[in-house]
Protein backbone atom coordinates (compact mmCIF):
# COMPACT_ATOMS: atom_id res chain seq x y z
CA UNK A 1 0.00 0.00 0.00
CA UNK A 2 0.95 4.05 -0.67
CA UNK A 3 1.55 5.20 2.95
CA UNK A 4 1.58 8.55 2.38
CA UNK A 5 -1.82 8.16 0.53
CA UNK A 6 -3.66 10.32 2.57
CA UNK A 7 -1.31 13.30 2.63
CA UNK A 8 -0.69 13.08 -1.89
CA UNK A 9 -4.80 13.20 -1.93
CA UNK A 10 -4.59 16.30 0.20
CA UNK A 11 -2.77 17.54 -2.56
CA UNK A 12 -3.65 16.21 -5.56
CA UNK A 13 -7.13 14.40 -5.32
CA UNK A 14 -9.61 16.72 -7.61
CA UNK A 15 -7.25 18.38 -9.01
CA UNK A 16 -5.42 17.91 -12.12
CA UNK A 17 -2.59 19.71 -12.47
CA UNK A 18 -0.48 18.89 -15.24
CA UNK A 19 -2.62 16.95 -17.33
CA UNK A 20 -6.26 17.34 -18.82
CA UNK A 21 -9.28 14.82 -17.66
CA UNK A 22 -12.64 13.92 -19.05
CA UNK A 23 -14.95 11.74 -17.57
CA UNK A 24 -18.50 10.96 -19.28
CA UNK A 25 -21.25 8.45 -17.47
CA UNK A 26 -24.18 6.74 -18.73
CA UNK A 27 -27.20 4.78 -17.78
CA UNK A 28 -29.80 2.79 -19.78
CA UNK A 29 -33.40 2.47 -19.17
CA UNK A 30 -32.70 -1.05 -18.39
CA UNK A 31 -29.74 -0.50 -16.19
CA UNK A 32 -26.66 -0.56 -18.68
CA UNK A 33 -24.06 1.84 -17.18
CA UNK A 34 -21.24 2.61 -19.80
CA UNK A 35 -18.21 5.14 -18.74
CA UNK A 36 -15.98 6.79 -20.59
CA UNK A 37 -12.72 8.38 -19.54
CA UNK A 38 -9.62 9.68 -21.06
CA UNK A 39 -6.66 11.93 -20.02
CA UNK A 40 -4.12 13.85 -21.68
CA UNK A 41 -0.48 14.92 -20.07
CA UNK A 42 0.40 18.78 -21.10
CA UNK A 43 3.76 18.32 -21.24
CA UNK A 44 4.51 15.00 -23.61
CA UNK A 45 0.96 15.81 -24.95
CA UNK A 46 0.32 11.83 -24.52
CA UNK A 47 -3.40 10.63 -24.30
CA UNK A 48 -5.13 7.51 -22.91
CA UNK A 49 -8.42 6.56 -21.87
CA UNK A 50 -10.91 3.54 -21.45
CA UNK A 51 -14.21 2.85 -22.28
CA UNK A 52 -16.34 0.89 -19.64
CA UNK A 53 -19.99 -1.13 -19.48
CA UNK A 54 -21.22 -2.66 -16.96
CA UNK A 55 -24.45 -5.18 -17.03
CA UNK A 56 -26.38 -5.91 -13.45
CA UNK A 57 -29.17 -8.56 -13.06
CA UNK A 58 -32.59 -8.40 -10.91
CA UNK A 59 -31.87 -12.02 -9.70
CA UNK A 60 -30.88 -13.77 -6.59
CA UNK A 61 -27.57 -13.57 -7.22
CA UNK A 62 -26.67 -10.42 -7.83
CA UNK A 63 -24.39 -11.04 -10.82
CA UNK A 64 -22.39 -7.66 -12.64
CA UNK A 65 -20.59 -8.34 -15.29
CA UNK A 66 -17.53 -5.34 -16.20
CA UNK A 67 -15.74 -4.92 -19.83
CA UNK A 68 -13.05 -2.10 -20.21
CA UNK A 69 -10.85 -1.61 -22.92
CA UNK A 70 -7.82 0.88 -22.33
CA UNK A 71 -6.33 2.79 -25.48
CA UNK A 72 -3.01 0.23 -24.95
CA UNK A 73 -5.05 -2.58 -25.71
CA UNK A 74 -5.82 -4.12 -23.13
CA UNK A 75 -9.14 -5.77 -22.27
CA UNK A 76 -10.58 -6.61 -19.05
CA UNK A 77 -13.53 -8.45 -18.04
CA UNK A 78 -14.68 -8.94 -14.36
CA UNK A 79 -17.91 -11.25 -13.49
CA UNK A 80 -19.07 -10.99 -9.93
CA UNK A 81 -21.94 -13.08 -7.46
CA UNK A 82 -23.47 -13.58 -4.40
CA UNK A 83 -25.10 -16.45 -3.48
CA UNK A 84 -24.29 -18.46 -6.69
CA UNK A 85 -22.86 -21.27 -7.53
CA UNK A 86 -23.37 -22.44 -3.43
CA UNK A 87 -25.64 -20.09 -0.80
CA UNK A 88 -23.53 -17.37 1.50
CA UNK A 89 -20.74 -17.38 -1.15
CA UNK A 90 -18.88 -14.41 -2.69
CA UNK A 91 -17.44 -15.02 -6.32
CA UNK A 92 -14.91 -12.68 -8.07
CA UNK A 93 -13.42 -13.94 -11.51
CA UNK A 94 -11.33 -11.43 -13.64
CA UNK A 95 -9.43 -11.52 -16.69
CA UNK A 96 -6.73 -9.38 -18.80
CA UNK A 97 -5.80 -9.84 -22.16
CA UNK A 98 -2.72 -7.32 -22.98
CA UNK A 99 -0.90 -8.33 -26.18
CA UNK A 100 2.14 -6.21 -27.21
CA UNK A 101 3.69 -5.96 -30.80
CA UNK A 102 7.78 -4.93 -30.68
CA UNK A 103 9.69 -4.94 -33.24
CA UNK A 104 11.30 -7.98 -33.33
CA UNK A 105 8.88 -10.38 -31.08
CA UNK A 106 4.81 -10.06 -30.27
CA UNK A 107 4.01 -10.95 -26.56
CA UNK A 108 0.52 -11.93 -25.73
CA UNK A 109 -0.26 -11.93 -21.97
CA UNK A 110 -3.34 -13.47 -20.54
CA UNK A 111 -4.13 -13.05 -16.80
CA UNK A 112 -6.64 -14.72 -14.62
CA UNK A 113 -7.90 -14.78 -11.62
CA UNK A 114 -10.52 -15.53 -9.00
CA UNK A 115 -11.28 -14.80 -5.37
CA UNK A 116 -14.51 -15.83 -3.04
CA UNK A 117 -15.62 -16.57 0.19
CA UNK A 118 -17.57 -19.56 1.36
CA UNK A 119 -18.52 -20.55 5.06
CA UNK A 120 -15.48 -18.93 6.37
CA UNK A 121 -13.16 -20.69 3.88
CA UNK A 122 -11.87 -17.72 1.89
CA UNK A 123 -9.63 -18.55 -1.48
CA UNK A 124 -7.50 -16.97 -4.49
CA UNK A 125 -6.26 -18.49 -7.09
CA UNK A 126 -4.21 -16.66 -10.46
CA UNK A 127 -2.65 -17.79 -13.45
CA UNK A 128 -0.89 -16.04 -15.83
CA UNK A 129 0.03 -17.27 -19.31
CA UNK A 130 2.61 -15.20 -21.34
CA UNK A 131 3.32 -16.43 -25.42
CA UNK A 132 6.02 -14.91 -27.00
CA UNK A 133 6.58 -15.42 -30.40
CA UNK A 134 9.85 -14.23 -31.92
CA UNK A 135 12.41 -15.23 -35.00
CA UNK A 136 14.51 -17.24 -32.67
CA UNK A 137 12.70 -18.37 -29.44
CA UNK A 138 9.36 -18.94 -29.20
CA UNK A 139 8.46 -19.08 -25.32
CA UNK A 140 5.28 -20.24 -23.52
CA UNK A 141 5.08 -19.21 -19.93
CA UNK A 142 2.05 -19.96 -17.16
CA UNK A 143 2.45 -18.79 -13.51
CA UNK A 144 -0.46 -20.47 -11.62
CA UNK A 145 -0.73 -19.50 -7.62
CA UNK A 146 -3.27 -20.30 -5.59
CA UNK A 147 -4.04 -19.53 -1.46
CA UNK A 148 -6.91 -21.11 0.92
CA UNK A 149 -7.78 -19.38 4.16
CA UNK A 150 -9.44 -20.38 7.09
CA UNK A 151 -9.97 -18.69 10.78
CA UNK A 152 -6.55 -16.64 10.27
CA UNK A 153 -4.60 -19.96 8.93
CA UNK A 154 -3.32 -19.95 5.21
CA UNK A 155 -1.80 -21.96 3.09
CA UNK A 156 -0.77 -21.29 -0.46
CA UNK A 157 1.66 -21.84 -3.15
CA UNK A 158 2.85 -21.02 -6.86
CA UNK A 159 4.31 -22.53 -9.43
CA UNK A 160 6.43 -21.07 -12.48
CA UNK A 161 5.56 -23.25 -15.70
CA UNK A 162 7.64 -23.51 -18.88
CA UNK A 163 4.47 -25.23 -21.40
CA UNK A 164 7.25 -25.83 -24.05
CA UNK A 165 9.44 -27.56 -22.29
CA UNK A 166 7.10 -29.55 -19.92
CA UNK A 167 9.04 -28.45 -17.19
CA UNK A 168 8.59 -26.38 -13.63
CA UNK A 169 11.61 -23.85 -13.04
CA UNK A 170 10.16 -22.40 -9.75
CA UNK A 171 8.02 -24.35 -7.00
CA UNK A 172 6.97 -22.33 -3.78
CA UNK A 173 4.71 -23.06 -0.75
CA UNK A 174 3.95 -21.38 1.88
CA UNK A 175 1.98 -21.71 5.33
CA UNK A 176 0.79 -18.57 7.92
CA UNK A 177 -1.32 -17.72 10.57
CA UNK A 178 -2.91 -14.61 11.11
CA UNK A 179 -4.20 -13.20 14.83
CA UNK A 180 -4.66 -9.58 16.47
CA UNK A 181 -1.46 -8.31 16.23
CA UNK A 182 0.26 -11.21 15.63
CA UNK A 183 1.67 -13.16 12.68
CA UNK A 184 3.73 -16.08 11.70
CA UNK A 185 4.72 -17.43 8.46
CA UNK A 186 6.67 -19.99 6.65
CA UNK A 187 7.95 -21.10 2.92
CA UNK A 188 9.80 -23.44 1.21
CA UNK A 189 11.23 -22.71 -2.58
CA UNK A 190 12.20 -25.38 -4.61
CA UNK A 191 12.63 -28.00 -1.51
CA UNK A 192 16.02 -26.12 -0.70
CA UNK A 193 15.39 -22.82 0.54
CA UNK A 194 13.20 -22.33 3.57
CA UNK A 195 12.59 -19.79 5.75
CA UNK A 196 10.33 -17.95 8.38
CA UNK A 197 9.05 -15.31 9.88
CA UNK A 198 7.34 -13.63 12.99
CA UNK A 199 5.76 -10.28 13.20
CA UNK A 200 4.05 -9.13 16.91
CA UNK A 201 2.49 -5.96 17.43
CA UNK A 202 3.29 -5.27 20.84
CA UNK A 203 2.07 -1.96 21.28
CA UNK A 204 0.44 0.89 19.51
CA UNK A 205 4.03 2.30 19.50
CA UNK A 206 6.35 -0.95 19.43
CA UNK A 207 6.15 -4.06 17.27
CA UNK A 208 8.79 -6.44 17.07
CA UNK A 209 9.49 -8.74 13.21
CA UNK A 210 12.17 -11.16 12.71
CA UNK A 211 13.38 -13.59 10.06
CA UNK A 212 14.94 -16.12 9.41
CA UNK A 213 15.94 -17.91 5.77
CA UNK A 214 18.06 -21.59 5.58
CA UNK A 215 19.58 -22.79 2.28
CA UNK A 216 20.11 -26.57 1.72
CA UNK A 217 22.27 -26.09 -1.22
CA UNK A 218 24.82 -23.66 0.79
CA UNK A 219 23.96 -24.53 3.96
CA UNK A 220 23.60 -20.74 5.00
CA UNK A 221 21.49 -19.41 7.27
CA UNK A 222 20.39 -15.58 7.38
């Protein structure tokens, strides 16, 4: 997070110095909302902008479906729920398509992802796939991560993918536990690197963190 946040927005929030902004809503009769917004900087006299819609239905479950498309190319759609597919559950799903054209290779990046809540069982799970198609590679990348939370415990893990090659370059997993004031975590990369760490809030004025990191190849500890 921005910590100084609060103080830039005292500054800045409302007002738009330096650069030129345009904002235009919309509403149907039957409750289509479409935005429009674009932005110009006065110095490099570089524009951008996206066009939003967003669809909301009368039923039980609440589903809103979002589709923006920024002037870079990118697309993003977002589909949201309560109460569907199970009863007292919270569904998020979002995806990015983003491809970009260089000179000498075209990369086409496709993120993922998807967050609810169920019964107190609160998960996340992302993938991101990454093509790249050039004269003399041609790579396929997927990172897929996933996390599973329960009470304040977690446990989650990611995995770096090479498609091509059928292989996994980077394995991590990771455990936690979250309380007032109080945390504790552990993760293991690749089966030879481990470590941990602590984090207590003592106070409103003191907290006390430390860590701690082993590697099996090296033997190290730091």
């Amino acid at each position: 997070g921005d910590l100084w946040k609060k103080a830039k927005d005292v500054f800045s929030k409302d007002y738009n110095y330096g650069s030129y902004k345009l904002s235009v809503n919309s509403k149907t009769k039957t409750g289509q909302e479409f935005k429009a917004e674009g932005a110009q900087c006065h110095e490099t006299m570089q524009a951008s902008g996206s066009i939003e819609s967003i669809h909301k239905t009368d039923n039980k479950y609440n589903v809103e479906l979002k589709e923006k498309w920024f002037t870079d190319n990118k697309l993003e759609s977002t589909i949201s729920s309560k109460g569907f597919p199970c009863a007292n559950s919270k569904l998020i799903a979002t995806m990015t398509l983003r491809p970009l054209m260089q000179p000498d290779k075209k990369i086409f990046k496709l993120t993922s992802e998807c967050n609810g809540a169920w019964k107190g069982v609160e998960f996340n799970s992302k993938k991101v796939t990454q093509y790249t198609l050039a004269p003399e590679k041609t790579a396929l990348n997927c990172v897929v991560s996933g996390m599973v939370g329960h009470k304040g415990y977690l446990m989650g893990g990611e995995w770096d993918l090479n498609l091509l090659k059928k292989e996994c370059s980077k394995a991590t997993l990771g455990f936690g536990y979250l309380g007032d004031g109080f945390q504790v975590n552990s993760s293991v990369v690749n089966g030879d690197m481990f470590s941990a760490g602590i984090y207590h809030q003592i106070s409103s004025d003191v907290e006390l963190g430390y860590g701690l990191s082993w590697a099996k190849t090296t033997s190290q500890t730091q």
